[in-house]
N, C-alpha and C. Protein backbone atom coordinates (compact mmCIF):
# COMPACT_ATOMS: atom_id res chain seq x y z
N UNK A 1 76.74 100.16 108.56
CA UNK A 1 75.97 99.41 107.60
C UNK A 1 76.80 98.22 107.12
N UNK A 2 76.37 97.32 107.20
CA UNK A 2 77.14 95.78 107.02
C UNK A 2 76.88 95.93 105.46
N UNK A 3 77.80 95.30 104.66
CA UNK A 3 77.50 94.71 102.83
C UNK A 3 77.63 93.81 102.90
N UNK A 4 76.91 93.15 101.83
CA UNK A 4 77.30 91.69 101.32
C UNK A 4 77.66 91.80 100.08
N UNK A 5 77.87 90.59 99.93
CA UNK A 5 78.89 90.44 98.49
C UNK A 5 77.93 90.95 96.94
N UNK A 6 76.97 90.88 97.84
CA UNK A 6 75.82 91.14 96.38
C UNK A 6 75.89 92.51 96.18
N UNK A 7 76.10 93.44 97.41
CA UNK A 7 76.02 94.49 97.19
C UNK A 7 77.66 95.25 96.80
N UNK A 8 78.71 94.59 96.57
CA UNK A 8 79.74 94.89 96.80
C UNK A 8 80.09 94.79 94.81
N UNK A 9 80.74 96.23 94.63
CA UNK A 9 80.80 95.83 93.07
C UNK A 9 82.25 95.26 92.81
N UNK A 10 81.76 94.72 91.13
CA UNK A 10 82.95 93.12 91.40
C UNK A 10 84.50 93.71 91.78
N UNK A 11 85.38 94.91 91.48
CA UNK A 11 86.20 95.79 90.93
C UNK A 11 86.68 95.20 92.73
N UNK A 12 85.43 95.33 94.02
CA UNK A 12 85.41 95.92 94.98
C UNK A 12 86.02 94.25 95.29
N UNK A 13 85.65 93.22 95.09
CA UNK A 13 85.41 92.06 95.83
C UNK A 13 86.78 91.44 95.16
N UNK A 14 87.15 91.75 93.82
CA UNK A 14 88.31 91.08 93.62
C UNK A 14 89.50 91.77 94.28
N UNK A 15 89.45 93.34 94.25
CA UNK A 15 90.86 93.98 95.69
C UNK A 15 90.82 92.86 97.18
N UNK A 16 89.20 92.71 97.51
CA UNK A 16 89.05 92.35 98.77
C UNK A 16 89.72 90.75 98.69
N UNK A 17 89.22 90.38 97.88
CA UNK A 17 89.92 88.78 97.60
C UNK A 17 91.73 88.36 97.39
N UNK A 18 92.18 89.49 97.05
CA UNK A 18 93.27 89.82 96.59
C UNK A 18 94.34 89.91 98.21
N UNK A 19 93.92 90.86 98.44
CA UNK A 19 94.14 91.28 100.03
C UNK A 19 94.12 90.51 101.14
N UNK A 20 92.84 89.27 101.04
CA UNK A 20 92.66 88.43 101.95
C UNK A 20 93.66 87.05 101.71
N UNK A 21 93.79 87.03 100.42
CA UNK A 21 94.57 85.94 99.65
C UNK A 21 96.24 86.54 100.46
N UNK A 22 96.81 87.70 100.48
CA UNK A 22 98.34 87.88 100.70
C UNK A 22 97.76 87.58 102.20
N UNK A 23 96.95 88.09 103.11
CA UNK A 23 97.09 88.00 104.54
C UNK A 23 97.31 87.05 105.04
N UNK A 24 96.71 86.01 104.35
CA UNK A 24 96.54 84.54 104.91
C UNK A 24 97.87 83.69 105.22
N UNK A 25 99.02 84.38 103.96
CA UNK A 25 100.20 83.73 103.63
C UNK A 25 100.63 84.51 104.98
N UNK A 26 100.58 85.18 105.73
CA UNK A 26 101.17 85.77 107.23
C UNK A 26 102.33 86.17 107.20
N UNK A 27 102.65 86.74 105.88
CA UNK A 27 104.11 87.64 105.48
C UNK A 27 103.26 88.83 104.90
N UNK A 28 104.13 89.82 105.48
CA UNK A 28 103.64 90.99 104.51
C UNK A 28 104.52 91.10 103.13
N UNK A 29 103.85 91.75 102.02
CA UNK A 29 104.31 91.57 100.40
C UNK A 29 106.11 91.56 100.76
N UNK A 30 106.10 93.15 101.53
CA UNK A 30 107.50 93.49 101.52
C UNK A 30 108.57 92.12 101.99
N UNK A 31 108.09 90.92 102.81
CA UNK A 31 108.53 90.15 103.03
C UNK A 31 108.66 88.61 101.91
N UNK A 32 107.65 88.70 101.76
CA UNK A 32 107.60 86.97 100.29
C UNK A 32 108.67 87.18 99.99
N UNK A 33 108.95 86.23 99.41
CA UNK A 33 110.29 85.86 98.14
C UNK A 33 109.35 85.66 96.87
N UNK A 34 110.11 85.65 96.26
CA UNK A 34 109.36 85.44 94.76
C UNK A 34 108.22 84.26 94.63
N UNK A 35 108.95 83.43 95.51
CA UNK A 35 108.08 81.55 95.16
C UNK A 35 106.66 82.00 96.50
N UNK A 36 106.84 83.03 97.49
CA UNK A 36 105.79 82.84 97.83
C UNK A 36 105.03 83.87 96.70
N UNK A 37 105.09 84.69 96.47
CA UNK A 37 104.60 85.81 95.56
C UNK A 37 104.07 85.07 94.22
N UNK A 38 104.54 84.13 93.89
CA UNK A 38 104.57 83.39 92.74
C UNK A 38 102.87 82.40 93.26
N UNK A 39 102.98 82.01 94.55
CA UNK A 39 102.36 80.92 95.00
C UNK A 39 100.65 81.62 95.42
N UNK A 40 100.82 82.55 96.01
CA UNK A 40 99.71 83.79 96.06
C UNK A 40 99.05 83.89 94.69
N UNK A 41 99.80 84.21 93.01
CA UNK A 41 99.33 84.09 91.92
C UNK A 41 98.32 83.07 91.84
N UNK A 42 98.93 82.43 92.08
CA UNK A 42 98.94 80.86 91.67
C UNK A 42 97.45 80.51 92.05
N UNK A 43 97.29 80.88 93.12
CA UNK A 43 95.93 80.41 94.23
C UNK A 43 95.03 81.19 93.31
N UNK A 44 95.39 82.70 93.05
CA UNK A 44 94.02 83.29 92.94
C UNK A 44 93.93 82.90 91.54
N UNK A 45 94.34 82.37 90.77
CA UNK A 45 94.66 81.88 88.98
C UNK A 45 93.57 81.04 89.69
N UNK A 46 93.79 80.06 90.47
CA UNK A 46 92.66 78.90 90.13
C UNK A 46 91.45 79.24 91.01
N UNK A 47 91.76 80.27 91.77
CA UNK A 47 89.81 80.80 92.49
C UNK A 47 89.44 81.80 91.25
N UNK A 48 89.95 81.74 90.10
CA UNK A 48 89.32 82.60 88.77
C UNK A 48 89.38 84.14 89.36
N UNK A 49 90.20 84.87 89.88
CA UNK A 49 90.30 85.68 90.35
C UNK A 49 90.84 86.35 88.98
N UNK A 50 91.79 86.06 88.10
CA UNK A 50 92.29 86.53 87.39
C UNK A 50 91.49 86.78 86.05
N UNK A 51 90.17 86.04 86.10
CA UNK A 51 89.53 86.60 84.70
C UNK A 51 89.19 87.73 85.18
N UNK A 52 89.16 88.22 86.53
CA UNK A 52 88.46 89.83 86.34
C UNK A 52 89.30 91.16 85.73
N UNK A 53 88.65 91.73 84.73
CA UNK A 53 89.45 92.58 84.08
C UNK A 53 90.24 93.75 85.27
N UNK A 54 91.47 93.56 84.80
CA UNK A 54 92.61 94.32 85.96
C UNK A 54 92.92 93.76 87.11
N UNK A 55 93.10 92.46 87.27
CA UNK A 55 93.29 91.84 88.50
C UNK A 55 94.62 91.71 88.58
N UNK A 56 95.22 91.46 87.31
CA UNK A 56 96.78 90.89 87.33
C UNK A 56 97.51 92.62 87.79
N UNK A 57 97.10 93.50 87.15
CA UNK A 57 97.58 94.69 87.72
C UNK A 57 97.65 94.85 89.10
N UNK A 58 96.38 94.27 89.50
CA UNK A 58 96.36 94.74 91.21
C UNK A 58 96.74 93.80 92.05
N UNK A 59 96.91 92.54 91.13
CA UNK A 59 97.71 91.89 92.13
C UNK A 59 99.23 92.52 92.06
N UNK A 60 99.66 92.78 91.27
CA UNK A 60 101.13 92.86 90.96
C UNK A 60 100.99 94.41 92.07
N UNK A 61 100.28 95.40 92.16
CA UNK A 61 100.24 96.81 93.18
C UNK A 61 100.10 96.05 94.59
N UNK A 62 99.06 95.06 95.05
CA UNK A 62 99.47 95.23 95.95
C UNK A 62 100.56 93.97 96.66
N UNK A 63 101.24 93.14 95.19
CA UNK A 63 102.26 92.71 96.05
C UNK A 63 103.89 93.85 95.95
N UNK A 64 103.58 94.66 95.50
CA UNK A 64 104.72 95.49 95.30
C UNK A 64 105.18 95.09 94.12
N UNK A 65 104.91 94.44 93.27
CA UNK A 65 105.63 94.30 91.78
C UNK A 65 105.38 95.48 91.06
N UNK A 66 106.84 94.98 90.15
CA UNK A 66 106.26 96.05 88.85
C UNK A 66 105.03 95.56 88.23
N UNK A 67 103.88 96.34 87.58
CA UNK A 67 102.95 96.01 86.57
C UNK A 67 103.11 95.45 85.75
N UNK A 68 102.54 94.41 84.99
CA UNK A 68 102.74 93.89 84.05
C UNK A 68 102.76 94.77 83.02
N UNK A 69 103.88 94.70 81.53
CA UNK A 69 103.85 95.63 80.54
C UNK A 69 103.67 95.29 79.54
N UNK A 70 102.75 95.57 78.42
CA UNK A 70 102.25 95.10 76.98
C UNK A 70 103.12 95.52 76.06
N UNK A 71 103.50 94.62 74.92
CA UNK A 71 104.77 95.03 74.15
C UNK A 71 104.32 94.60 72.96
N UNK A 72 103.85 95.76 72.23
CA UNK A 72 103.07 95.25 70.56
C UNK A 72 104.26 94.76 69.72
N UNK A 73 104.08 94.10 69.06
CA UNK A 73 105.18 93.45 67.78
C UNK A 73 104.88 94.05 66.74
């Protein structure tokens, strides 16, 4: 059964976007340096990838980073 994006829920399309965004760079995570890892951010910051709630988490899982951590004052 083929999906389309309509049918794909958003949670589903921002991993997929995420994933397609590191492939493209033709290093795997374990390989980037920081400035490409940095540069991957960077892209999906301006395809609005990052307003989806939990994106920065999953970008940071699947480039191998630590998670980002919240630090109340």
């Amino acid at each position: 059964m083929s999906e389309t994006l309509s049918s794909l829920p958003l949670e589903e399309l921002m991993k997929q976007r995420i994933a397609n965004t590191i492939a493209s760079n033709g290093l795997s995570p374990e390989r980037m340096s920081v400035a490409e890892k940095m540069r991957i951010a960077q892209i999906l910051e301006e395809e609005g990838v990052l307003n989806v709630k939990g994106a920065v988490a999953e970008i940071a899982r699947q480039l191998g980073c630590p998670p980002p951590r919240c630090t109340a004052t």
